[in-house]
Structures are given as structure tokens and as C-alpha cells.
PDB file of N, CA and C in Angstrom:
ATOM      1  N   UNK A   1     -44.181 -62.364  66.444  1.00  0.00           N
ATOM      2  CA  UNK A   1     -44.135 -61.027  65.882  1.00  0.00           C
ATOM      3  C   UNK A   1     -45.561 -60.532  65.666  1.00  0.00           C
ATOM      4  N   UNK A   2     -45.856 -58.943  66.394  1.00  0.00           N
ATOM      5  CA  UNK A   2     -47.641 -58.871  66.207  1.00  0.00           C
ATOM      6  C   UNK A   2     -47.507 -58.260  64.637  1.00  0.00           C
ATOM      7  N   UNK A   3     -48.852 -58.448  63.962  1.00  0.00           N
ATOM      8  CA  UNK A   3     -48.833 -58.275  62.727  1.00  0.00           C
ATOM      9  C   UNK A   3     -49.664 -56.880  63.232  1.00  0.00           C
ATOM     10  N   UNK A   4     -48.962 -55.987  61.945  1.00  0.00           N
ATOM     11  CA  UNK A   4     -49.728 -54.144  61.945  1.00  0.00           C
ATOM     12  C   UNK A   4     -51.280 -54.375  62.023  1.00  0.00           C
ATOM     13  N   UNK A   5     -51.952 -53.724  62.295  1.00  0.00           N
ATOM     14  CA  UNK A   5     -53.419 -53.287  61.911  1.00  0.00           C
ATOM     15  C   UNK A   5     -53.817 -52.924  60.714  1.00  0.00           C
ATOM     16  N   UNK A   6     -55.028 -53.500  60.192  1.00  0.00           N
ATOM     17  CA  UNK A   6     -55.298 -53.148  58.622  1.00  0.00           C
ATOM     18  C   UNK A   6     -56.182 -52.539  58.638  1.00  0.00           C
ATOM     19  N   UNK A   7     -55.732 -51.356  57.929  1.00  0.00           N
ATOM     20  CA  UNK A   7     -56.666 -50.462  57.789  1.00  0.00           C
ATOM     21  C   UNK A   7     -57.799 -50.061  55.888  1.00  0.00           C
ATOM     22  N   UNK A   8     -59.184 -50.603  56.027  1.00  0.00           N
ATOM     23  CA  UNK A   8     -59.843 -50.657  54.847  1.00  0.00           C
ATOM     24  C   UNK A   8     -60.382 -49.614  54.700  1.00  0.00           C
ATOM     25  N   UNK A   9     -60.002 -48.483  53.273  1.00  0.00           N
ATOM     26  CA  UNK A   9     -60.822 -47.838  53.337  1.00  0.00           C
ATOM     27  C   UNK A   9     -61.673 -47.551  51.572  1.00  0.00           C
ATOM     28  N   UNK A  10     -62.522 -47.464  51.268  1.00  0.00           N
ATOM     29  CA  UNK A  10     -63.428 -47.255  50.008  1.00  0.00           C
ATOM     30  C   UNK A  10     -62.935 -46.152  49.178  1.00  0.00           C
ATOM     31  N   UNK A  11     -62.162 -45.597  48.089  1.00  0.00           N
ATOM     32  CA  UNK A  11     -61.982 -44.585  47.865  1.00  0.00           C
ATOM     33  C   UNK A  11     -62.002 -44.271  46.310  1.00  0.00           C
ATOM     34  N   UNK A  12     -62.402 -43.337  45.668  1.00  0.00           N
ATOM     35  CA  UNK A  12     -63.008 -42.772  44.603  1.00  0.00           C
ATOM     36  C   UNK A  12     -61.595 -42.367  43.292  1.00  0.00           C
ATOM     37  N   UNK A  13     -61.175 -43.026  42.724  1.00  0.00           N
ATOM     38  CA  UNK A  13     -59.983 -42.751  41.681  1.00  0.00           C
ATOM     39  C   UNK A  13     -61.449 -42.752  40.495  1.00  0.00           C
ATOM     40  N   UNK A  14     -60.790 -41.160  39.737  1.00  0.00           N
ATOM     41  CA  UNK A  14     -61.623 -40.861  38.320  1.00  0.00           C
ATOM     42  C   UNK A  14     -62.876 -42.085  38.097  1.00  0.00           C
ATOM     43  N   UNK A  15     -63.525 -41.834  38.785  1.00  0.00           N
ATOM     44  CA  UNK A  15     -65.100 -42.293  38.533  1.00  0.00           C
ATOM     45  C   UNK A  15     -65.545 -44.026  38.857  1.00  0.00           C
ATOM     46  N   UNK A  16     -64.457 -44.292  39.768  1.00  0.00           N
ATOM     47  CA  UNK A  16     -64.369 -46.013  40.203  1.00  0.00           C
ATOM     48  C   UNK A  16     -63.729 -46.185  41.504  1.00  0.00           C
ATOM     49  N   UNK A  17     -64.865 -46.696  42.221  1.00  0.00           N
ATOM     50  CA  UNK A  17     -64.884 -47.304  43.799  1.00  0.00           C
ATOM     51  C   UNK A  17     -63.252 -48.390  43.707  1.00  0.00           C
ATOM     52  N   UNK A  18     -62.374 -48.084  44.759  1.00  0.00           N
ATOM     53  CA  UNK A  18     -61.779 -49.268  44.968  1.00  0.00           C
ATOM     54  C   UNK A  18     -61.564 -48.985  46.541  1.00  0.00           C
ATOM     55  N   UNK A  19     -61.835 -50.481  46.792  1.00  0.00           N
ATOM     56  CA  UNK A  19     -61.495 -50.564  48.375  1.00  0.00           C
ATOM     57  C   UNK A  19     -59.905 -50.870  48.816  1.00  0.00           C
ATOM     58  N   UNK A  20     -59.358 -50.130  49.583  1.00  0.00           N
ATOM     59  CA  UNK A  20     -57.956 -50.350  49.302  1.00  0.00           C
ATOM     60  C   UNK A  20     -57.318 -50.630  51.218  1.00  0.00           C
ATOM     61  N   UNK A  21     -56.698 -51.798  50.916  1.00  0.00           N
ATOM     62  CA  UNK A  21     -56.264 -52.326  52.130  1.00  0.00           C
ATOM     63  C   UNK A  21     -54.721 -51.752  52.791  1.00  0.00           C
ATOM     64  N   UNK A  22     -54.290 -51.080  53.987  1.00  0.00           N
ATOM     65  CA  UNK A  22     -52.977 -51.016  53.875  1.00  0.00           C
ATOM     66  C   UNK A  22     -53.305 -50.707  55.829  1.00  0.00           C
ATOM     67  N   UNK A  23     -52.174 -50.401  56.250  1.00  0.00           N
ATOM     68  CA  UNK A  23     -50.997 -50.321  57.554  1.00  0.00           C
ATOM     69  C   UNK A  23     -51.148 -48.937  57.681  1.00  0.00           C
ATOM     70  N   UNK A  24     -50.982 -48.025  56.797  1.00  0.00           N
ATOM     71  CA  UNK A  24     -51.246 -46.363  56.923  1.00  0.00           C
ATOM     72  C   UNK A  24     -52.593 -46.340  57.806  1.00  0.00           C
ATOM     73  N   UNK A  25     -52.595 -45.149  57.709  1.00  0.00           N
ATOM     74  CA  UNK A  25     -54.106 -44.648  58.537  1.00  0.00           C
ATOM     75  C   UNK A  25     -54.995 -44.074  57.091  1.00  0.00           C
ATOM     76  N   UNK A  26     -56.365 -43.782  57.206  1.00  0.00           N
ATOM     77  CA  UNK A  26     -57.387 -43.766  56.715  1.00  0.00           C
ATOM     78  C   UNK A  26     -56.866 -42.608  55.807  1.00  0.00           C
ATOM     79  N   UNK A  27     -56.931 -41.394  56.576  1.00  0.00           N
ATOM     80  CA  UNK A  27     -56.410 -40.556  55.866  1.00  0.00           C
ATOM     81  C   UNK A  27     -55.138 -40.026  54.710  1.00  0.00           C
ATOM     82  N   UNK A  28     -54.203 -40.803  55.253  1.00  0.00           N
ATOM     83  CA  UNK A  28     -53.236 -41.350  54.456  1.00  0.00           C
ATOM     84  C   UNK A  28     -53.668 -41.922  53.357  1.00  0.00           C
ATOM     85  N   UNK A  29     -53.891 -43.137  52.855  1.00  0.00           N
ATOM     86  CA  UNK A  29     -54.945 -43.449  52.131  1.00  0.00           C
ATOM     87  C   UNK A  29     -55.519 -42.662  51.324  1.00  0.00           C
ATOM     88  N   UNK A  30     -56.777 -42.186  51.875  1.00  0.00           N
ATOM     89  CA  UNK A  30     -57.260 -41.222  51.058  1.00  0.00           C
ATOM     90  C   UNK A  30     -56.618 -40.022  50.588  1.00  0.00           C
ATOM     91  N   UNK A  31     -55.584 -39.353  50.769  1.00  0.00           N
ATOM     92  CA  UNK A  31     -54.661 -38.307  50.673  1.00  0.00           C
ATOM     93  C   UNK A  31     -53.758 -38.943  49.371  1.00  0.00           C
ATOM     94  N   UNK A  32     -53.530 -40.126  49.136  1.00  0.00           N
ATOM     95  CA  UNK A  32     -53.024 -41.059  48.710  1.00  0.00           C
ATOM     96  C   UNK A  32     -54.213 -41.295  47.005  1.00  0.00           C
ATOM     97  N   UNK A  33     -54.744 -41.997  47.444  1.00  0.00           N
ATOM     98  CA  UNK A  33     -55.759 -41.743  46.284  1.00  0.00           C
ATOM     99  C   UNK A  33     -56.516 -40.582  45.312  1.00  0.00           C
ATOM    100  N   UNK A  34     -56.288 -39.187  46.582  1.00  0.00           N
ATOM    101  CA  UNK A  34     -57.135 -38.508  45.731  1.00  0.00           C
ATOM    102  C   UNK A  34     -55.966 -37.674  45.101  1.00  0.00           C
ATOM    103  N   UNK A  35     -54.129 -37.978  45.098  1.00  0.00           N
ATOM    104  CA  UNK A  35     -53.294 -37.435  44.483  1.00  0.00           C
ATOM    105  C   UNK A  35     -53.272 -38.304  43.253  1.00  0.00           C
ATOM    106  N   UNK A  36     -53.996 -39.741  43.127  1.00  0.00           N
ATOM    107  CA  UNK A  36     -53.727 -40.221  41.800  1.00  0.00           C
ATOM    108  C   UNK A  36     -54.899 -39.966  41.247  1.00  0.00           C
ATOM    109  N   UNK A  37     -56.156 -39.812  41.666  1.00  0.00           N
ATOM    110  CA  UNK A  37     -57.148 -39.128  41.003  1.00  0.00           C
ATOM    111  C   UNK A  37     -56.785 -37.542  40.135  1.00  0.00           C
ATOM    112  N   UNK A  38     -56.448 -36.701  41.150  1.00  0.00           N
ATOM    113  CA  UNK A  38     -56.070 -35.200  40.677  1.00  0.00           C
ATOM    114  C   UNK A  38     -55.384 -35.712  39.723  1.00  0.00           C
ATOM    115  N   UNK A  39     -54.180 -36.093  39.459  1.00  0.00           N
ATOM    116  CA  UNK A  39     -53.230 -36.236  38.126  1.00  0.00           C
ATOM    117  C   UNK A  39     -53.766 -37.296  37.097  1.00  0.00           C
ATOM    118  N   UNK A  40     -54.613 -38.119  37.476  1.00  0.00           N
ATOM    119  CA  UNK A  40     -55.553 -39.028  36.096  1.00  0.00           C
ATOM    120  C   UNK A  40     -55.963 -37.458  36.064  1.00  0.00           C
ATOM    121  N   UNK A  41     -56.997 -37.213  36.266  1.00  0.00           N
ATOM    122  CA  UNK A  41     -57.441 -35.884  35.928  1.00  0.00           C
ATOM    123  C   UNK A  41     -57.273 -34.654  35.038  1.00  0.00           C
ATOM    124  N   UNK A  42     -55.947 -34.585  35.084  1.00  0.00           N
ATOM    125  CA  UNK A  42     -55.101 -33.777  35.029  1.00  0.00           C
ATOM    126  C   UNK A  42     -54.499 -34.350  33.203  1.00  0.00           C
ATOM    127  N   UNK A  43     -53.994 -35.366  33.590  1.00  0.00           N
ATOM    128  CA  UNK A  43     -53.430 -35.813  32.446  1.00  0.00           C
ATOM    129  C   UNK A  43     -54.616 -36.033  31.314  1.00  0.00           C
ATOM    130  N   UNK A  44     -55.986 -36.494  31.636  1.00  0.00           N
ATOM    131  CA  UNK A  44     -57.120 -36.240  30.748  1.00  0.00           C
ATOM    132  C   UNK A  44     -57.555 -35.321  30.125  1.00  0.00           C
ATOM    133  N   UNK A  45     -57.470 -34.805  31.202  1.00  0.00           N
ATOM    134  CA  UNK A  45     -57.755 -33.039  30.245  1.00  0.00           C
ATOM    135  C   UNK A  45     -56.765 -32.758  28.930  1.00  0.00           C
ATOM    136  N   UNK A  46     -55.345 -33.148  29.034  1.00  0.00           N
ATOM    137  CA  UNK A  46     -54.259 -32.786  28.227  1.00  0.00           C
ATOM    138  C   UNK A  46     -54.524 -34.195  26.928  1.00  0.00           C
ATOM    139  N   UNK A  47     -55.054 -34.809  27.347  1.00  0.00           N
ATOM    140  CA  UNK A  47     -55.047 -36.032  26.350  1.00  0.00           C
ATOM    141  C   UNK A  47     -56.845 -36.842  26.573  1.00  0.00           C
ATOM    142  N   UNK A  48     -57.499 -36.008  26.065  1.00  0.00           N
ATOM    143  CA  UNK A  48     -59.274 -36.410  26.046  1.00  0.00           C
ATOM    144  C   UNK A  48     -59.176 -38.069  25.558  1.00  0.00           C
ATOM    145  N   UNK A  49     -58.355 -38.107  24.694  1.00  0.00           N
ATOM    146  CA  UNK A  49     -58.700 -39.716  23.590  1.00  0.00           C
ATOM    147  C   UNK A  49     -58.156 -40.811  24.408  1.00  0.00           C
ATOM    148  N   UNK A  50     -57.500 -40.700  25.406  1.00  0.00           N
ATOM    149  CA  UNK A  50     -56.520 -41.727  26.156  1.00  0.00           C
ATOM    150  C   UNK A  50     -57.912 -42.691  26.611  1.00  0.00           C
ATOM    151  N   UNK A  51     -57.588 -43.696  26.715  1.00  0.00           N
ATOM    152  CA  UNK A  51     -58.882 -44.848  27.079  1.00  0.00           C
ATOM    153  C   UNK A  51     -57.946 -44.736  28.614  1.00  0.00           C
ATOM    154  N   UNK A  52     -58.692 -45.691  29.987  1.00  0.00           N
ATOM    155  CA  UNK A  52     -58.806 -45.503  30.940  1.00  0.00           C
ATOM    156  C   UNK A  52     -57.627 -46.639  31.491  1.00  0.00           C
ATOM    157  N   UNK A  53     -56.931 -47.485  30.985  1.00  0.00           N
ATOM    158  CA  UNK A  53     -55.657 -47.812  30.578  1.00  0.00           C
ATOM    159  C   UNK A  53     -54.504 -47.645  30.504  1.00  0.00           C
ATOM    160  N   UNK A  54     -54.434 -46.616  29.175  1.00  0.00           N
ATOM    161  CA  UNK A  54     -53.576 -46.129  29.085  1.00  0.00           C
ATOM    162  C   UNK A  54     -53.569 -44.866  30.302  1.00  0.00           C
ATOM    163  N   UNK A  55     -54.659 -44.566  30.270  1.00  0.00           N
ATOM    164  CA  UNK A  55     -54.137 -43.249  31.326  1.00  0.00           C
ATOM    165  C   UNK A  55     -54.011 -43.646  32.449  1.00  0.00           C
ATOM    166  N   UNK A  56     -54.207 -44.416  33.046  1.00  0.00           N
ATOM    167  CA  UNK A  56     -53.691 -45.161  34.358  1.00  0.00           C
ATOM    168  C   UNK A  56     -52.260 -45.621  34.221  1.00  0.00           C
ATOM    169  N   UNK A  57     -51.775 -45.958  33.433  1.00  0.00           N
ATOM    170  CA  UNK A  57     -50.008 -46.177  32.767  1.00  0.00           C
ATOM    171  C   UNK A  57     -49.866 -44.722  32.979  1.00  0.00           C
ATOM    172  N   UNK A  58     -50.116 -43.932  32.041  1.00  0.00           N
ATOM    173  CA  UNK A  58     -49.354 -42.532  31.979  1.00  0.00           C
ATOM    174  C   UNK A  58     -49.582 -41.862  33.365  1.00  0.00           C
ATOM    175  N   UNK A  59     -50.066 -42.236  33.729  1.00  0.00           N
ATOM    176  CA  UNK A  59     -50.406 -41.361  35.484  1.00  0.00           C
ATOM    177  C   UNK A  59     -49.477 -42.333  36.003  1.00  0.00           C
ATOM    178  N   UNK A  60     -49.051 -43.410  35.787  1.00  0.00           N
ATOM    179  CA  UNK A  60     -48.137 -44.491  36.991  1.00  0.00           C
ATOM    180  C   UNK A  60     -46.896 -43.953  36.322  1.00  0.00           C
ATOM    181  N   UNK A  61     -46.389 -43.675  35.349  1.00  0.00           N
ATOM    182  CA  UNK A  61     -45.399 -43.387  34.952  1.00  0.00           C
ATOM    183  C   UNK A  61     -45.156 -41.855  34.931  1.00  0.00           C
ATOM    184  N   UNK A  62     -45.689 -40.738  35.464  1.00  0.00           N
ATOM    185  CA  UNK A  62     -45.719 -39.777  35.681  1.00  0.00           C
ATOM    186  C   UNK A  62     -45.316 -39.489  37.016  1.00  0.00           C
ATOM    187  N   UNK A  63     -46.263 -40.073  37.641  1.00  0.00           N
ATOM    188  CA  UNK A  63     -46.161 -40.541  39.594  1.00  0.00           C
ATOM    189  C   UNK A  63     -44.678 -41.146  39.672  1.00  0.00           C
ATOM    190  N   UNK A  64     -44.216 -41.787  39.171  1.00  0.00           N
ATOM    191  CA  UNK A  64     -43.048 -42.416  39.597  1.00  0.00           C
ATOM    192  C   UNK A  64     -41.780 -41.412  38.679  1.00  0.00           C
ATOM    193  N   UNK A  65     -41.975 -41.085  37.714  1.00  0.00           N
ATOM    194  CA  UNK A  65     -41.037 -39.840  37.107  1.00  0.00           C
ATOM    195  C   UNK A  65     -40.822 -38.627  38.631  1.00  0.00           C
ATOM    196  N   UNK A  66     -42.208 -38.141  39.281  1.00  0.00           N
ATOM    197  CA  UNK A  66     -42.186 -37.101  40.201  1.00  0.00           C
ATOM    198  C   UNK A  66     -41.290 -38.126  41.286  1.00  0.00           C
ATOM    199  N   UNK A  67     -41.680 -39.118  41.696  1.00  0.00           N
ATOM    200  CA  UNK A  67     -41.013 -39.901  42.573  1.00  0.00           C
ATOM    201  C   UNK A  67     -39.455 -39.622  43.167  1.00  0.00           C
ATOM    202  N   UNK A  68     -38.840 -39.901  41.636  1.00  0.00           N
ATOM    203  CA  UNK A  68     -37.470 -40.322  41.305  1.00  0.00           C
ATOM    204  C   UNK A  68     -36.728 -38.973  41.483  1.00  0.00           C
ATOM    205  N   UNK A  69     -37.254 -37.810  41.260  1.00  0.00           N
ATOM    206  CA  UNK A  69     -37.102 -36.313  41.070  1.00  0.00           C
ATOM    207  C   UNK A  69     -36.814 -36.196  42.607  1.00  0.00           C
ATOM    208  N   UNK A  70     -37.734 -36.576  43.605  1.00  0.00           N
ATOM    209  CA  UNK A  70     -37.994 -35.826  44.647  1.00  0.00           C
ATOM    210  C   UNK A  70     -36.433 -37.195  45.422  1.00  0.00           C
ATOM    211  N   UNK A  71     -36.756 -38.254  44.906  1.00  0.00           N
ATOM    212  CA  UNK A  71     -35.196 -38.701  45.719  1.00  0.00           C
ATOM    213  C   UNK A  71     -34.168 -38.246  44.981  1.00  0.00           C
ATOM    214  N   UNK A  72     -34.204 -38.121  44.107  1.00  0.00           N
ATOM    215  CA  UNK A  72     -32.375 -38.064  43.698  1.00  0.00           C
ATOM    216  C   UNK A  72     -32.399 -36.191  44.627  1.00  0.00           C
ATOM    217  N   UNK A  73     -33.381 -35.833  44.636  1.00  0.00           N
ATOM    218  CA  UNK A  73     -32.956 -34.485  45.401  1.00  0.00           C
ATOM    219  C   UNK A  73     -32.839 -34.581  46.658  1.00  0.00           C
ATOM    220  N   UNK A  74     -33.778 -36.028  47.170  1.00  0.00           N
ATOM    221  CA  UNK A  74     -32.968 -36.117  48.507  1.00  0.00           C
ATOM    222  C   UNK A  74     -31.778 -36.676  48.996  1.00  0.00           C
ATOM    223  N   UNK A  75     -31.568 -37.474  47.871  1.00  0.00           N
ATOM    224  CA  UNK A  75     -29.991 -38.198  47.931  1.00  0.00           C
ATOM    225  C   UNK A  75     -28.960 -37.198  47.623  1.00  0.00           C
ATOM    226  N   UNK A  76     -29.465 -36.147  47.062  1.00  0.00           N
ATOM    227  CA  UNK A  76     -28.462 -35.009  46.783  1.00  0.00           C
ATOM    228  C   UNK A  76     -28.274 -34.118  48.092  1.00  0.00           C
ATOM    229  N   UNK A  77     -29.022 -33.985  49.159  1.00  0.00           N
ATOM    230  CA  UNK A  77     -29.501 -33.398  50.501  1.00  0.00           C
ATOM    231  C   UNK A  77     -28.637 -34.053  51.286  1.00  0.00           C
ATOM    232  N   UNK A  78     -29.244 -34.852  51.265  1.00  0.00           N
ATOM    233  CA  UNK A  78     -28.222 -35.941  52.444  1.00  0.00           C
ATOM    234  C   UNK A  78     -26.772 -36.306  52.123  1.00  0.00           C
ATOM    235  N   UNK A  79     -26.182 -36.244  51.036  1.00  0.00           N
ATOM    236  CA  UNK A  79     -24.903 -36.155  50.713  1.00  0.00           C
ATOM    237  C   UNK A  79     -23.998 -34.764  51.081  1.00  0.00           C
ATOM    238  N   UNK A  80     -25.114 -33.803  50.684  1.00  0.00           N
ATOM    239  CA  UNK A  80     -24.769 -32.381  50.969  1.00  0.00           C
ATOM    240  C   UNK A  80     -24.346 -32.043  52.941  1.00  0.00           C
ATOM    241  N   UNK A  81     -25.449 -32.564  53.033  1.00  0.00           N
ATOM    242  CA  UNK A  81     -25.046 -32.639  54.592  1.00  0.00           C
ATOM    243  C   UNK A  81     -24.344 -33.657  55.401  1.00  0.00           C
ATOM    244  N   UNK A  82     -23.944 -34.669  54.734  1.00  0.00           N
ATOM    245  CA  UNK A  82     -22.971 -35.449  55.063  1.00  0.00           C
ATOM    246  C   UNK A  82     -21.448 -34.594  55.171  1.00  0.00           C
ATOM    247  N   UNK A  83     -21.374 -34.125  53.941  1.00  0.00           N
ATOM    248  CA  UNK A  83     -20.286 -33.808  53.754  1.00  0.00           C
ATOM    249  C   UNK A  83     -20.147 -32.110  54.486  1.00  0.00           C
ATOM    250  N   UNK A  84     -20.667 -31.361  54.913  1.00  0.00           N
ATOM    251  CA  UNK A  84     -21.075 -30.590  56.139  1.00  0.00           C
ATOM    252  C   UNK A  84     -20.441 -31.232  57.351  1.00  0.00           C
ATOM    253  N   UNK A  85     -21.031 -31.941  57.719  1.00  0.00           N
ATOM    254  CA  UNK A  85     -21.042 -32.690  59.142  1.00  0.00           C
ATOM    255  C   UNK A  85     -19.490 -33.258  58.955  1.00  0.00           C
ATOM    256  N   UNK A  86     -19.113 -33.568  57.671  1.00  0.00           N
ATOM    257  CA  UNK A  86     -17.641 -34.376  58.034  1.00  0.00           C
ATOM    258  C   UNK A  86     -16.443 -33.117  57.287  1.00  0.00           C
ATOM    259  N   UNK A  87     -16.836 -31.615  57.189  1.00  0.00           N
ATOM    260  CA  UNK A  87     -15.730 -30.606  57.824  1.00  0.00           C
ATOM    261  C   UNK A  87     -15.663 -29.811  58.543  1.00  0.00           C
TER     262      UNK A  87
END
């Protein structure tokens, strides 16, 4: 079985280098990182006192709140058109 290509790229989350390894392409990646940057960001502004911790929790638990939103609306889509297709 050939194993994917790894793709390394260096990328900038709220004020700290991490080099981040994955199968996506570069851009992906970075498109990827600089949406959890914008919302650390984001959520700082609304909460100055948060240490860099906690706001990395509240941004993972925010990110995955939007997550869950965007499937149950697609599980709601694809049911919708299931049931289309079967009258």
C-alpha cells in the first residue's frame, strides 16, 4: 500500500511558529491555521484576561460547536434529499 505524501508546512497561530505535518496540500494547511488564528483572535478581543490555554480550549470548543452546526445541517440536507429522490 503506497503511503500519501507529507506535506510540512511552518505556520503562524496568535504569535507562535508551529510546524505542522499532514496529506492536505500547503495551502490547505495554511487556510487551516489562519481560521484558528482569526477566531483565537477573535475570542481575545471578547475576553483580554484569558491566558493562552484557556483560549486555545475556548477556540477548540468553539471550532467544534461551528463544526457540529454545519453537519447536523448537512445530515439534515442529505436526508432532505433522500427523501426527494425516494418520491
Amino acid at each position: 500500500m503506497a503511503e500519501q505524501q507529507k506535506t510540512r508546512v511552518t505556520v503562524d497561530i496568535y504569535g507562535q511558529q508551529y510546524t505542522i505535518v499532514g496529506t492536505e496540500s500547503s495551502s490547505h494547511i495554511r487556510l487551516v491555521a489562519s481560521i484558528v488564528d482569526d477566531k483565537m483572535r477573535e475570542i481575545s478581543e471578547k475576553n483580554p484576561t484569558l491566558d493562552t490555554s484557556k483560549l486555545a480550549v475556548l477556540t477548540a470548543v468553539n471550532i467544534v460547536h461551528d463544526y457540529l452546526k454545519l453537519k447536523e445541517e448537512y445530515d439534515r440536507l442529505l436526508q432532505k434529499l433522500q427523501k426527494e429522490k425516494d418520491e
